[in-house]
Protein backbone atom coordinates (compact mmCIF):
# COMPACT_ATOMS: atom_id res chain seq x y z
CA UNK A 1 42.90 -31.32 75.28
CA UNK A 2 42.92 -27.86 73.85
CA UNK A 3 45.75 -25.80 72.81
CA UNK A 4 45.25 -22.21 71.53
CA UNK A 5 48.17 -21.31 69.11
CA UNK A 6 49.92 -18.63 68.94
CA UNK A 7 48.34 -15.57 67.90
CA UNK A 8 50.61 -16.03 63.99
CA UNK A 9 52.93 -18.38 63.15
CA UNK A 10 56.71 -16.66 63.24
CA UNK A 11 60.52 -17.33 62.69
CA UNK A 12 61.78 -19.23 66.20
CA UNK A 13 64.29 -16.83 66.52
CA UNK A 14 61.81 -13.95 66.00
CA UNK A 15 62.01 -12.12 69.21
CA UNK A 16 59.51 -8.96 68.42
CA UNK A 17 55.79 -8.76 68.47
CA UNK A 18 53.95 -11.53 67.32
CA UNK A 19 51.84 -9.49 64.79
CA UNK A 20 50.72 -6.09 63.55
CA UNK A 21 48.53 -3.87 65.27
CA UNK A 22 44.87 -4.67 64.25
CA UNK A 23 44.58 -0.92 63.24
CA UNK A 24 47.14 -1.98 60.38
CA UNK A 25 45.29 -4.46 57.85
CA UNK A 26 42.62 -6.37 58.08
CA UNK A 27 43.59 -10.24 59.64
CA UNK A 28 42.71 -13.63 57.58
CA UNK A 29 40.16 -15.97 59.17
CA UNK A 30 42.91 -18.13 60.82
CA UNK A 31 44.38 -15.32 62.61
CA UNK A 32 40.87 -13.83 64.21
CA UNK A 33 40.56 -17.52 65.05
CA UNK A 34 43.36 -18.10 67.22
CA UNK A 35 43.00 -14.16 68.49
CA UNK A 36 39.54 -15.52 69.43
CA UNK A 37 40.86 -18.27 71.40
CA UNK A 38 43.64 -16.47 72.91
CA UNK A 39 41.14 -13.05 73.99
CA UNK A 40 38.45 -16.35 75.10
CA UNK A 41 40.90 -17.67 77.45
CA UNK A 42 41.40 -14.44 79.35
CA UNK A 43 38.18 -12.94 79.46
CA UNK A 44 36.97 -14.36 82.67
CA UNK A 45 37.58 -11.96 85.55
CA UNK A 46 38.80 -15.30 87.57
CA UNK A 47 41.49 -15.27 84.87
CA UNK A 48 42.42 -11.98 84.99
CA UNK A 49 42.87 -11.94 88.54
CA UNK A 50 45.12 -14.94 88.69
CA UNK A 51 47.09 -13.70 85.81
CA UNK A 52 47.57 -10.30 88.17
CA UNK A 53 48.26 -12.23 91.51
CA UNK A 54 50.91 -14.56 89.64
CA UNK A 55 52.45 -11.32 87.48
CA UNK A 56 52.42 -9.24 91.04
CA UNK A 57 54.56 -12.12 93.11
CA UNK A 58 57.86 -12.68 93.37
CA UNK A 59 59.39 -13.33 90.15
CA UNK A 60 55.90 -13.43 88.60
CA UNK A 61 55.63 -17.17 90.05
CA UNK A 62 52.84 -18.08 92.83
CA UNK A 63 52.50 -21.60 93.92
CA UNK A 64 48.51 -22.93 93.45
CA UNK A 65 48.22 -23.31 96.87
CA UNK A 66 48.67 -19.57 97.28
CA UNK A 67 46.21 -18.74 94.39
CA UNK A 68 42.99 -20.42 95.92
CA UNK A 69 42.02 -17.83 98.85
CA UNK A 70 42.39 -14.49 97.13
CA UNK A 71 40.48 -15.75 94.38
CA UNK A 72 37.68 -17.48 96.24
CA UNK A 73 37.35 -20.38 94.56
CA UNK A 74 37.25 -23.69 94.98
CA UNK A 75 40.59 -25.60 94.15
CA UNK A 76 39.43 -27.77 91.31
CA UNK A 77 37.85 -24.15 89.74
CA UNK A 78 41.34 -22.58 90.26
CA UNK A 79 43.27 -25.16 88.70
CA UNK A 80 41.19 -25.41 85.73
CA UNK A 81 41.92 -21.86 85.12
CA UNK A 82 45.44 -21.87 85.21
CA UNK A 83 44.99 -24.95 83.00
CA UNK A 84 43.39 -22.99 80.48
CA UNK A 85 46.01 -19.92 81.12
CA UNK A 86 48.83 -22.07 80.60
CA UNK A 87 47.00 -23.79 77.54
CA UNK A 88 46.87 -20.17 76.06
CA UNK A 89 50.39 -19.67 76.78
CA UNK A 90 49.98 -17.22 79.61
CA UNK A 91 51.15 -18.66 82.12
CA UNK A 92 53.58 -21.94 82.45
CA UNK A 93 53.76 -24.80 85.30
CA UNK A 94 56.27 -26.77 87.07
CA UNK A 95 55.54 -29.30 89.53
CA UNK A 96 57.80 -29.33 92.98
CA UNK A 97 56.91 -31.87 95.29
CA UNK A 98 52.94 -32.49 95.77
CA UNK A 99 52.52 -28.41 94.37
CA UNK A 100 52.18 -27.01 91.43
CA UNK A 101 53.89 -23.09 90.46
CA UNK A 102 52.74 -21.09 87.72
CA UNK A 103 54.65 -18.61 86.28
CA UNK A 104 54.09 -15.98 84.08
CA UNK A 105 55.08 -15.75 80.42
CA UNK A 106 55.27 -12.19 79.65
CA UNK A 107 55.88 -12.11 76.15
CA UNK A 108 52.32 -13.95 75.61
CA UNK A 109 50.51 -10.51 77.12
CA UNK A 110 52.56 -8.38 75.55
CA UNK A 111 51.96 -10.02 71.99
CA UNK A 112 48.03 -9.74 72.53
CA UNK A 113 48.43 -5.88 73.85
CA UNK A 114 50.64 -5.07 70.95
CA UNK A 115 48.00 -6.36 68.25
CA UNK A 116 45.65 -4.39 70.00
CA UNK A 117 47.56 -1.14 70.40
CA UNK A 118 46.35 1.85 68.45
């Protein structure tokens, strides 16, 4: 299984940004790495859709089973790209009954659009 890290490692009780803008200094091999792996898991415009349909619903959580149709997919395709969403930290599950819900973990988009803010 692969996990993409956060973009740097910070405090736990750090509650800003997760890094400098990019326009700041340059970044260290490690952390163009994991900002690598973190841009890799949501450039797929399958990705970027589900990431919109689950921030758009009601508190930015959408059952799987609601995520299939709008994206046209088939259901083993969806699910592996939540799994890789929630892998990259943008999105989180919980199981209920036979379902799984995804919801979205803000702070993870923010983090990637701050580094990359001008």
């Amino acid at each position: 299984m692969r996990t993409v890290l956060p973009l740097i490692d910070r405090p736990a009780n750090d509650a800003a940004v997760c890094c400098a803008p990019l326009v700041k200094e340059p970044i260290g091999q490690s952390e163009a790495e994991r900002l690598a792996a973190t841009l890799k898991a949501i450039a797929d415009p399958a990705r970027l859709r589900l990431l919109s349909i689950v921030a758009s619903s009601t508190d930015q959580e959408a059952c799987v089973c609601d995520l299939i149709e709008p994206i046209g997919l088939s259901q083993p395709t969806v699910s592996h790209h939540l799994k890789v969403l929630t892998e990259a930290g943008f999105l989180s599950r919980s199981k209920r009954g036979t379902w799984a819900y995804y919801r979205l973990q803000p702070e993870a988009l923010a983090g990637v659009a701050e580094f990359l803010a001008v």
